[in-house]
C-alpha atoms as a PDB file:
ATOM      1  CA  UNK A   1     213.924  92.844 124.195  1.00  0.00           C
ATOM      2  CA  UNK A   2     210.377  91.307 124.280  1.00  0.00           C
ATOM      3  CA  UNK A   3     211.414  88.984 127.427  1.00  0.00           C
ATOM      4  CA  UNK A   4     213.839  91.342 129.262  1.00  0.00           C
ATOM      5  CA  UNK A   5     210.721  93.495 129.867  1.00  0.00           C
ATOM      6  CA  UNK A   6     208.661  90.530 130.873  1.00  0.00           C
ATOM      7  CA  UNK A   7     210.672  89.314 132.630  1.00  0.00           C
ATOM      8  CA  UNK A   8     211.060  92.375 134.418  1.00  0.00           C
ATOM      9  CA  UNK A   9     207.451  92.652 135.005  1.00  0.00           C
ATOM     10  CA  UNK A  10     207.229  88.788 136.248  1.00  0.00           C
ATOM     11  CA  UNK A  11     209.588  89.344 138.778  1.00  0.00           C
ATOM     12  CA  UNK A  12     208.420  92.608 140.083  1.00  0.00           C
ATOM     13  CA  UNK A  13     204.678  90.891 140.195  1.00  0.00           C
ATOM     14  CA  UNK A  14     206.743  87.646 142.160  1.00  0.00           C
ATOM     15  CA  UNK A  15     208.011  90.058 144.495  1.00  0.00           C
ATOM     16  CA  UNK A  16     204.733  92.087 145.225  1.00  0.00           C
ATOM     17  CA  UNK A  17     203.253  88.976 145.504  1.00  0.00           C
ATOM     18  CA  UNK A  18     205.401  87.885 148.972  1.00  0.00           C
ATOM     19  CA  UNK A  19     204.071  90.878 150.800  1.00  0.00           C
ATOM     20  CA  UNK A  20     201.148  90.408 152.399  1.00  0.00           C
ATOM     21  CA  UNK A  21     200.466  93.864 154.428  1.00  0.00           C
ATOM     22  CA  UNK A  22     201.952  92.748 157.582  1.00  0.00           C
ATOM     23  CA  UNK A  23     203.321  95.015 159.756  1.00  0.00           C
ATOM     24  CA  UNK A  24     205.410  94.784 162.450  1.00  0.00           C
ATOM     25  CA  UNK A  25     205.374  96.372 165.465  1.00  0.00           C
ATOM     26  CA  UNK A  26     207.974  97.019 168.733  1.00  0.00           C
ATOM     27  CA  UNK A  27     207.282  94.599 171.570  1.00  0.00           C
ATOM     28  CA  UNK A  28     205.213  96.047 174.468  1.00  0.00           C
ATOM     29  CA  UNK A  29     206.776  95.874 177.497  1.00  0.00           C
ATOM     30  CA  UNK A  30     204.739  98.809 179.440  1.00  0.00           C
ATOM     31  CA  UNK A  31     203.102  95.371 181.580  1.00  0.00           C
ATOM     32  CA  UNK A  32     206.287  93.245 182.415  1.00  0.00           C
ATOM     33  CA  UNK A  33     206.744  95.145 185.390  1.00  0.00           C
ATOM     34  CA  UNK A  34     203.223  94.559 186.764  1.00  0.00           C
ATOM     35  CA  UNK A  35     202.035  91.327 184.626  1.00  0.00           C
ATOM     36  CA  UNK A  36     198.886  92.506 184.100  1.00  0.00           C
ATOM     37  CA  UNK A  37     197.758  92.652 187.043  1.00  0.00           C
ATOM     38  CA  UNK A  38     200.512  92.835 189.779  1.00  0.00           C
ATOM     39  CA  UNK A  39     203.880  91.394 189.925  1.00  0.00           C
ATOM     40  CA  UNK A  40     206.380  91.253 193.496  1.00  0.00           C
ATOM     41  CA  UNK A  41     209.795  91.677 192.154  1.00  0.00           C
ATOM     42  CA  UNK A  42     212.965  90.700 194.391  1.00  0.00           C
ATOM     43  CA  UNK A  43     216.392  92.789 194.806  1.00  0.00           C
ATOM     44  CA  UNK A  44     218.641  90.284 193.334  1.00  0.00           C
ATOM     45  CA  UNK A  45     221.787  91.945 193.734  1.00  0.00           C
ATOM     46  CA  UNK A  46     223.504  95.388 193.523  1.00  0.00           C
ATOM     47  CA  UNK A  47     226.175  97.312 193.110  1.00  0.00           C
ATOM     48  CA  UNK A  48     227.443  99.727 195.454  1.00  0.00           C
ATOM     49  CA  UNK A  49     229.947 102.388 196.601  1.00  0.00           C
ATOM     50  CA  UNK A  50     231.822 102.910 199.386  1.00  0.00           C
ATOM     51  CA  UNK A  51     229.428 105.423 200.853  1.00  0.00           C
ATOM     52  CA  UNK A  52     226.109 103.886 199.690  1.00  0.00           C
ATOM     53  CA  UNK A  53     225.339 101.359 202.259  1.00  0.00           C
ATOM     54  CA  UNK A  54     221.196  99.675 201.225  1.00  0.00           C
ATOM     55  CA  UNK A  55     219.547  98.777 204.235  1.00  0.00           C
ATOM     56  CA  UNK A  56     218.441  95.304 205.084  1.00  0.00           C
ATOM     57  CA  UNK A  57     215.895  93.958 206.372  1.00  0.00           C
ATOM     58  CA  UNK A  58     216.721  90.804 208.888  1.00  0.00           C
ATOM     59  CA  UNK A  59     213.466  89.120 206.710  1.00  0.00           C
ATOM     60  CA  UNK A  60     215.378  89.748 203.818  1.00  0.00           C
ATOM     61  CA  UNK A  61     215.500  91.228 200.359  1.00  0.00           C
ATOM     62  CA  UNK A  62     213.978  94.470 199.375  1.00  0.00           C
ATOM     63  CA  UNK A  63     210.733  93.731 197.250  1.00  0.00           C
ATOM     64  CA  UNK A  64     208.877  95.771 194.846  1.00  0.00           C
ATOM     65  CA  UNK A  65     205.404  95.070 193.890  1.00  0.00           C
ATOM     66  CA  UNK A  66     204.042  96.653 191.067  1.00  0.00           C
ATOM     67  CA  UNK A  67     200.273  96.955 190.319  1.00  0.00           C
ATOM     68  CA  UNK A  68     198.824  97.710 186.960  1.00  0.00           C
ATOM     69  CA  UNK A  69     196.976 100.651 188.405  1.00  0.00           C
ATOM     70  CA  UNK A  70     200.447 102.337 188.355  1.00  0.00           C
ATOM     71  CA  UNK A  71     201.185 101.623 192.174  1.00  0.00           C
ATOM     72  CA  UNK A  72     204.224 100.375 193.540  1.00  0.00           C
ATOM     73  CA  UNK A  73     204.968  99.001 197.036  1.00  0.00           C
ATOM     74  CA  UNK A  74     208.848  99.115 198.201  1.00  0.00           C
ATOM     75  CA  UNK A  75     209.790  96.752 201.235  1.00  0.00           C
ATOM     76  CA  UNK A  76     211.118  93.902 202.714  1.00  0.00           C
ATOM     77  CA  UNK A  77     209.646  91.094 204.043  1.00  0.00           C
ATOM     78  CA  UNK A  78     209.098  92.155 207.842  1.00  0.00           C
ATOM     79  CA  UNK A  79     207.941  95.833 206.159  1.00  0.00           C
ATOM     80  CA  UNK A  80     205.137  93.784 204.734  1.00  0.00           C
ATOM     81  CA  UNK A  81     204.154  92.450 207.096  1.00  0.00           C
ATOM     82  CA  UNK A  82     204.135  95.337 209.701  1.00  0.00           C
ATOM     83  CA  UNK A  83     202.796  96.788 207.336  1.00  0.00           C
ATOM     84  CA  UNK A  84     205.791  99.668 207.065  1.00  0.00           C
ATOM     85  CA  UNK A  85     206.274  99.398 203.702  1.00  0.00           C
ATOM     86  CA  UNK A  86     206.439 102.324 201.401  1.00  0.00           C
ATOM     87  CA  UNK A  87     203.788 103.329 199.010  1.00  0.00           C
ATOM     88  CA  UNK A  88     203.640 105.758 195.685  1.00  0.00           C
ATOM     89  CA  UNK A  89     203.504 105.701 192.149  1.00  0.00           C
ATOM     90  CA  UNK A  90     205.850 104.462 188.600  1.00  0.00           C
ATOM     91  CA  UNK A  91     205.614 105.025 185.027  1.00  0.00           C
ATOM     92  CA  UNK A  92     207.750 103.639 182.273  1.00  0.00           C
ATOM     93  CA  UNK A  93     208.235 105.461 179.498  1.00  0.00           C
ATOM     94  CA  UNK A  94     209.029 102.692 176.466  1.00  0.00           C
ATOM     95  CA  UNK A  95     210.602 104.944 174.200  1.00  0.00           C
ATOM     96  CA  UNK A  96     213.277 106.312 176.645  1.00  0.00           C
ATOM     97  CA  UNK A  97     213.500 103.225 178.352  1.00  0.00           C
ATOM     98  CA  UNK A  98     212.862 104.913 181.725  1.00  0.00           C
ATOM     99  CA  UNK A  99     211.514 103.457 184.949  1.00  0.00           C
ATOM    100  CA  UNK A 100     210.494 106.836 187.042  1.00  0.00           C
ATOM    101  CA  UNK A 101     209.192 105.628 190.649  1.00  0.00           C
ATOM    102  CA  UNK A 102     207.419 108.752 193.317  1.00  0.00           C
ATOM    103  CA  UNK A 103     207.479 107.535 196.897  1.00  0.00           C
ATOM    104  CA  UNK A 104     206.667 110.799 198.990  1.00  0.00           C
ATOM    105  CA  UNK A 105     208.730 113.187 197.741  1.00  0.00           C
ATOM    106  CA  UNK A 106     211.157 111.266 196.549  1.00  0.00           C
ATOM    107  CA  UNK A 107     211.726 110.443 192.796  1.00  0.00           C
ATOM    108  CA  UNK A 108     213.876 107.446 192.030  1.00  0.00           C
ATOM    109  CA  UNK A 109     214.761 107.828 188.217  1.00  0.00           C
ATOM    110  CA  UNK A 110     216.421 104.489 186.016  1.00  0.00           C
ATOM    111  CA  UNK A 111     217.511 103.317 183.235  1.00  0.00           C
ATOM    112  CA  UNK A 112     216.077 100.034 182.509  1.00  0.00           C
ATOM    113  CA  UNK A 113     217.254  97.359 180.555  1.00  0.00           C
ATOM    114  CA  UNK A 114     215.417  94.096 179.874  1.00  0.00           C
ATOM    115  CA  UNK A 115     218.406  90.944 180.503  1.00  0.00           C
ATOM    116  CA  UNK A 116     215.565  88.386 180.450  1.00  0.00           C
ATOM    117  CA  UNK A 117     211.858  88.340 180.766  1.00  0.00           C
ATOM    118  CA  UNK A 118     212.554  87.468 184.537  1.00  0.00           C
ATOM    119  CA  UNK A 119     215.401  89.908 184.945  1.00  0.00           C
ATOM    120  CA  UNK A 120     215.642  93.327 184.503  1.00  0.00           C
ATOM    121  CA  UNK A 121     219.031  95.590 185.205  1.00  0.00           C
ATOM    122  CA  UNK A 122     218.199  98.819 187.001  1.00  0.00           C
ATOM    123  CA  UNK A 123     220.586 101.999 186.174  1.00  0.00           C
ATOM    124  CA  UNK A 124     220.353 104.723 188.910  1.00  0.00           C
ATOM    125  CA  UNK A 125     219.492 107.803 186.855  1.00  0.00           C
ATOM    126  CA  UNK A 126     217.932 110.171 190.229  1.00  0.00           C
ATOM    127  CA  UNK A 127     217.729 109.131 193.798  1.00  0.00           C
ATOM    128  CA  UNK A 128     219.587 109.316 196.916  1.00  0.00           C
ATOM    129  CA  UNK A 129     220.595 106.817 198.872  1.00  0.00           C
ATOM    130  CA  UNK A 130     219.997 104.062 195.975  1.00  0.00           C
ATOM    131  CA  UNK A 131     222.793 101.768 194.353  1.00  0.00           C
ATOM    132  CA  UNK A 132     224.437 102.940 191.029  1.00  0.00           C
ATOM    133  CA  UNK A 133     222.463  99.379 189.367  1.00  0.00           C
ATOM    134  CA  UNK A 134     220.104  96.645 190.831  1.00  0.00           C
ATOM    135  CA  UNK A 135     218.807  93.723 189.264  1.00  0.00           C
ATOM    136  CA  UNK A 136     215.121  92.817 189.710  1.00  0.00           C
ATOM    137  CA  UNK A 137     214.008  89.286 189.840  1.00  0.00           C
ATOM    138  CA  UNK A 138     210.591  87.516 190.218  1.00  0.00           C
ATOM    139  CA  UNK A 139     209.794  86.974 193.548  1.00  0.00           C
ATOM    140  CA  UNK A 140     211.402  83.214 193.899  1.00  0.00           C
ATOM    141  CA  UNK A 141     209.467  80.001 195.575  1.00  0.00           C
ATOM    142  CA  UNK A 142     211.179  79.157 199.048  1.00  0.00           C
ATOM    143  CA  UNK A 143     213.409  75.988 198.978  1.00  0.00           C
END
């Protein structure tokens, strides 16, 4: 009876003695879309209806840059540099998943899911004229 109950405390003492007070915690990912500092992010594909038509640009791609400040810039290419880009403002909202982006009036809503750290899937939540997904790449090096 004498060892059953030492036992019993030995083990529990063994046990106690693996945890160290570590915690874990969920993976940030509020700065992936800027990288700390600003990040250009490249339309990599999309997938669209018969009616939705995205516009492009004869330089290219549509880009979005996003600035830690909590700017974005949405363009191509040649709207860069005219300088016809458009300007306005994202949060993303960890918890929900959420990517909310305000250009003028306009207020693009999506779900975002992380595929890799240098992909992310973009599910059209609120906006006209946008494609029911994109997927965001890092701007690429030219061949």
């Amino acid at each position: 009876m004498k060892s059953s109950w030492f036992f019993k405390l030995a083990l529990l003492f063994l046990l106690s003695a693996c945890i160290n007070g570590e915690r874990t915690y969920r993976a940030d990912h509020t700065h992936l879309l800027s990288g700390g500092n600003s990040k250009v992010w490249m339309l990599k594909g999309t997938q669209q209806n018969e009616q939705m038509q995205l516009k492009r640009n004869s330089w290219g791609e549509v880009l979005f840059v996003f600035y830690l400040t909590g700017e974005v810039l949405v363009g191509s290419f040649g709207d860069f540099d005219k300088g016809t880009f458009d300007k306005g403002h994202f949060s993303y909202q960890e918890e929900n998943e959420e990517l909310t982006i305000w250009i003028n009036a306009e207020k693009w809503k999506f779900k975002m899911n992380i595929v890799r750290e240098d992909e992310l899937e973009l599910k059209t939540l609120k906006g006209s004229y946008l494609a029911p997904y994109m997927n965001l790449v890092p701007l690429t090096v030219p061949n």
